[in-house]
N, C-alpha and C. Protein backbone atom coordinates (compact mmCIF):
# COMPACT_ATOMS: atom_id res chain seq x y z
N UNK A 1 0.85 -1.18 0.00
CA UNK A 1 0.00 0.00 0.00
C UNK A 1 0.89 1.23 0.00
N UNK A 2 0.85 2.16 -1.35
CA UNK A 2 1.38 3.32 -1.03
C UNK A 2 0.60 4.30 -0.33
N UNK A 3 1.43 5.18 0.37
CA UNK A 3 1.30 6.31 1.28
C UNK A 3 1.18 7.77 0.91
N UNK A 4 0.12 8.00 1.00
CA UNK A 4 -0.23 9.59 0.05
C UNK A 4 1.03 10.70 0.17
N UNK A 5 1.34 11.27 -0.60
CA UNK A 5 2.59 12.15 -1.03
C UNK A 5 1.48 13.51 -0.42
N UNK A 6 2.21 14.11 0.58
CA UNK A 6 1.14 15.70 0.96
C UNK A 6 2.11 16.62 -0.18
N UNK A 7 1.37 16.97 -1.27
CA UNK A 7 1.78 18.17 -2.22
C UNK A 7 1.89 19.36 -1.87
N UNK A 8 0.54 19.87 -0.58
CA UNK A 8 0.23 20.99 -0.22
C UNK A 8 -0.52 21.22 0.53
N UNK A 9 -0.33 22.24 1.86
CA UNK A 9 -1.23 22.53 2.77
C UNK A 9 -1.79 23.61 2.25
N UNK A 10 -3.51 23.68 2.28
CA UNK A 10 -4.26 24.82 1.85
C UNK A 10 -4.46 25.91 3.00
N UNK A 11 -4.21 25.30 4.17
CA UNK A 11 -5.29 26.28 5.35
C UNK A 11 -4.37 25.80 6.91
N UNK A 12 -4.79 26.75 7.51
CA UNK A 12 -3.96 26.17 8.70
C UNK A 12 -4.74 25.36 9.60
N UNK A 13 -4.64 24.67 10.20
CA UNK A 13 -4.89 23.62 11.40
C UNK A 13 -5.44 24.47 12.33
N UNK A 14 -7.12 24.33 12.47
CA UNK A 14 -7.69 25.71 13.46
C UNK A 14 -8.25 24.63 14.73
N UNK A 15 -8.20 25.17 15.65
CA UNK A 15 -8.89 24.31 16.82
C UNK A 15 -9.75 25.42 17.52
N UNK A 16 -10.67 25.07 18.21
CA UNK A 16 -11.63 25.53 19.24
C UNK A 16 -12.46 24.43 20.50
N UNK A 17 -12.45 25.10 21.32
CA UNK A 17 -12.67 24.70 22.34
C UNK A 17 -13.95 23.90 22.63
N UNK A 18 -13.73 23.35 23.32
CA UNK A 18 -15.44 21.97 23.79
C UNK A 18 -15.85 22.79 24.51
N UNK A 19 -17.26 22.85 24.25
CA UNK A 19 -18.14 23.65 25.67
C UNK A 19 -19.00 22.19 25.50
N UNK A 20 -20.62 22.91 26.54
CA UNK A 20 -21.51 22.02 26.51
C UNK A 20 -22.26 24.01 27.32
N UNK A 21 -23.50 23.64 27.08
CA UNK A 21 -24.38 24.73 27.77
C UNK A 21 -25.91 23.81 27.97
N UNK A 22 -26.30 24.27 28.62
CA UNK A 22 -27.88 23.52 29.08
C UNK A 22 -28.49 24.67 30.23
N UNK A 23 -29.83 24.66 29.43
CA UNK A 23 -30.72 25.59 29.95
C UNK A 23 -31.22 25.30 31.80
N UNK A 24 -31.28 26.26 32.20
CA UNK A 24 -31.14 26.89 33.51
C UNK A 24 -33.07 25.88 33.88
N UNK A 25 -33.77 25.41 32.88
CA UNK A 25 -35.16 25.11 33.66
C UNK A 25 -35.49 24.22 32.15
N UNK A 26 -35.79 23.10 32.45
CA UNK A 26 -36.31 22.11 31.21
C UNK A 26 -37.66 22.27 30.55
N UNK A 27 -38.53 22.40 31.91
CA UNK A 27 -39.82 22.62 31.76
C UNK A 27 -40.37 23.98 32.28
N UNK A 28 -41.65 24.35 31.80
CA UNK A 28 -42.49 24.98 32.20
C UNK A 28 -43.81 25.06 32.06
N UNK A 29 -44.45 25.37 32.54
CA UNK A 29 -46.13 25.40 32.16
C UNK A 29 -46.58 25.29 30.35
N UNK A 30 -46.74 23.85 30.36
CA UNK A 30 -47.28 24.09 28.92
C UNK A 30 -45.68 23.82 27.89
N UNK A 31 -44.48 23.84 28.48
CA UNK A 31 -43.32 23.37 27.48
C UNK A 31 -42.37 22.60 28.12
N UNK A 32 -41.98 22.05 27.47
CA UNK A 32 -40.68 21.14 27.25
C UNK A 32 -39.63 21.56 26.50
N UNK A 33 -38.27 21.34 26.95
CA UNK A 33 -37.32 21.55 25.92
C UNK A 33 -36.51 20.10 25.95
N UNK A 34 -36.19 19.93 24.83
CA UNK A 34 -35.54 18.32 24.53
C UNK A 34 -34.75 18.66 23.62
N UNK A 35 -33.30 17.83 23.59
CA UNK A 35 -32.27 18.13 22.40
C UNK A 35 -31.51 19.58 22.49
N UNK A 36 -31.31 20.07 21.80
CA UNK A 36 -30.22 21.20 21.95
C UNK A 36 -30.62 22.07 22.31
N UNK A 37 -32.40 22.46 22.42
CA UNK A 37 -32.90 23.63 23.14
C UNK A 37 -33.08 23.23 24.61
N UNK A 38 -32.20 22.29 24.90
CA UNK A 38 -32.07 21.66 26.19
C UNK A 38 -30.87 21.79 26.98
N UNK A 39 -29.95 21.37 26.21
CA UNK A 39 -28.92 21.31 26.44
C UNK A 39 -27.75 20.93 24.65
N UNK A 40 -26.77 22.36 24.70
CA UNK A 40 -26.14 21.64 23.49
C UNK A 40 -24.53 20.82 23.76
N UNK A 41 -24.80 19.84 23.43
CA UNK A 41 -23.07 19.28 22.85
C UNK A 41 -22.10 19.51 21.84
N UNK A 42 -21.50 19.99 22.14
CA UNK A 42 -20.37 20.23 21.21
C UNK A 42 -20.54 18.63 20.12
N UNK A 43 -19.88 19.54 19.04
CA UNK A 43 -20.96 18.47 17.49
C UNK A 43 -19.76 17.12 17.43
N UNK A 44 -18.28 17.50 18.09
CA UNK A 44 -17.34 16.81 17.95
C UNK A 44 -17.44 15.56 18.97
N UNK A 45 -18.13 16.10 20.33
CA UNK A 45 -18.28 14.79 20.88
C UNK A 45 -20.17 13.52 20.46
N UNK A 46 -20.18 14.21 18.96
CA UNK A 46 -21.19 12.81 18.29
C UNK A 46 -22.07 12.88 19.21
N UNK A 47 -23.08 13.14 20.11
CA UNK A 47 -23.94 12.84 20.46
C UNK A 47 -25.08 13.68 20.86
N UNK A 48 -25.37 14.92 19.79
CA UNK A 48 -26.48 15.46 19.50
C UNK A 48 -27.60 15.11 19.24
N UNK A 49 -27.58 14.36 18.40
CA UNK A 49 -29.24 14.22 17.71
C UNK A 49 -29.25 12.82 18.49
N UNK A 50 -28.75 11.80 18.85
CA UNK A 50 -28.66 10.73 20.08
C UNK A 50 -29.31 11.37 21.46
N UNK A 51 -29.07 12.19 21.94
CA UNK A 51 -29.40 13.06 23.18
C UNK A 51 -30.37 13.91 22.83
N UNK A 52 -30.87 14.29 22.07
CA UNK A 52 -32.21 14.58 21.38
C UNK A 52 -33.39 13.66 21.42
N UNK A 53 -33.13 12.03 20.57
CA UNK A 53 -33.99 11.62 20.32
C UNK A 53 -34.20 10.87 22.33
N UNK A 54 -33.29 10.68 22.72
CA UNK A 54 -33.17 10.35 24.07
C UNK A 54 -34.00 10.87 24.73
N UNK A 55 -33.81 12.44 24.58
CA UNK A 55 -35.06 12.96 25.37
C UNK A 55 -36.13 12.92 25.32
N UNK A 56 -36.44 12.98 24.00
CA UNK A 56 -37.98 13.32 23.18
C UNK A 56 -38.64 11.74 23.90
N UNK A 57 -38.23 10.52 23.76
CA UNK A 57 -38.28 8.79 24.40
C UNK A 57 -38.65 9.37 25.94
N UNK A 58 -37.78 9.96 26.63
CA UNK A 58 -37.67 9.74 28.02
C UNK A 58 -39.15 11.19 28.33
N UNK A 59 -38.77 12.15 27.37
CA UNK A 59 -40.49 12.91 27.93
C UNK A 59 -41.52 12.27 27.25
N UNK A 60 -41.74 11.49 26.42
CA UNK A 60 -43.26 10.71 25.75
C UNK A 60 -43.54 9.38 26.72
N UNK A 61 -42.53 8.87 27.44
CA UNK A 61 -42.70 8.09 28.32
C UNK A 61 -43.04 9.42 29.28
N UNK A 62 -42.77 9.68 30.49
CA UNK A 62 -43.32 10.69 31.37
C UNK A 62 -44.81 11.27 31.22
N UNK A 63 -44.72 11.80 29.61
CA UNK A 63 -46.72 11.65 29.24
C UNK A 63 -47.29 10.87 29.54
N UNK A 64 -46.71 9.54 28.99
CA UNK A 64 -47.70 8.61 29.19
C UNK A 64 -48.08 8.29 30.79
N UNK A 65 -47.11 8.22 31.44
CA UNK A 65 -46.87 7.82 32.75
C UNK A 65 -47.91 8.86 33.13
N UNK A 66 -47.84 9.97 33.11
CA UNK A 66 -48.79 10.90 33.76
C UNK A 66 -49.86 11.52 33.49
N UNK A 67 -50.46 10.86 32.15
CA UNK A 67 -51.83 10.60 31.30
C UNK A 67 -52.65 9.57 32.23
N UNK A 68 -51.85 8.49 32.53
CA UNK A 68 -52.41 6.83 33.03
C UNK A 68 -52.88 7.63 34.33
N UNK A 69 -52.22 8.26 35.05
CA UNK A 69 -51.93 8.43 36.49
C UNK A 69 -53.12 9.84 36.73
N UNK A 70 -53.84 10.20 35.52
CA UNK A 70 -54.38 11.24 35.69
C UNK A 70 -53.92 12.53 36.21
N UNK A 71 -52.73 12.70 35.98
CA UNK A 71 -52.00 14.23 36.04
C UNK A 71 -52.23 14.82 35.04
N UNK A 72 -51.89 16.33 35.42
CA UNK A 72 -52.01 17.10 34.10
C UNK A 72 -50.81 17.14 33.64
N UNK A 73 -50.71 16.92 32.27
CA UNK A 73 -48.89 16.80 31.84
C UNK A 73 -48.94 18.16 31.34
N UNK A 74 -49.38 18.94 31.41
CA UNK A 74 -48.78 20.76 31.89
C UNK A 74 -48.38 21.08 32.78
N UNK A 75 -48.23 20.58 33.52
CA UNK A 75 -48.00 20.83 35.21
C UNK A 75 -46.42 20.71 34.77
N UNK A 76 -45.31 21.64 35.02
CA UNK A 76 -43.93 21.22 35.09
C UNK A 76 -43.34 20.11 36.10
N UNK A 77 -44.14 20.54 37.40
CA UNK A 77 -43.62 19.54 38.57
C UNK A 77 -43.97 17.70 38.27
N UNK A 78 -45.09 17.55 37.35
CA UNK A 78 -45.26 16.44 36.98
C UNK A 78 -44.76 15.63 36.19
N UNK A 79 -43.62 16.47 34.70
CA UNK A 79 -43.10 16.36 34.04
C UNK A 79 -41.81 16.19 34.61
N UNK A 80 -41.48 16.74 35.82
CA UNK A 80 -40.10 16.82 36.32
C UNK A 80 -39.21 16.83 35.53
């Protein structure tokens, strides 16, 4: 197997920093936030739209749970 010959660098080698940010309150009367209006990941550690659909699973379970149970799933405290 030959080994690619580098002819030419176009651009320089840029780096930036990992954050993560996540909102100060998930719920409120009447909303939910799930996925990046939740909390965002930096795109390099891969697990955005994974931690998205995660949530969206883990609050449609909680509906249901608190549909059965006769809560109001507006209630934030019920949604926890």
């Amino acid at each position: 197997v030959e080994i690619p010959e580098i002819i030419e660098i176009v651009n320089k080698r840029l780096s930036f920093p990992l954050s993560t940010m996540q909102s100060s309150a998930y719920t409120q009367e009447r909303i939910a936030l799930v996925g990046d209006a939740a909390h965002t990941i930096h795109p390099m550690a891969g697990l955005g739209v994974n931690s998205g659909i995660m949530d969206s699973a883990l609050l449609a379970n909680n509906i249901i749970k608190n549909i059965k149970t006769g809560n109001d799933i507006g209630d934030p405290i019920a949604l926890g």
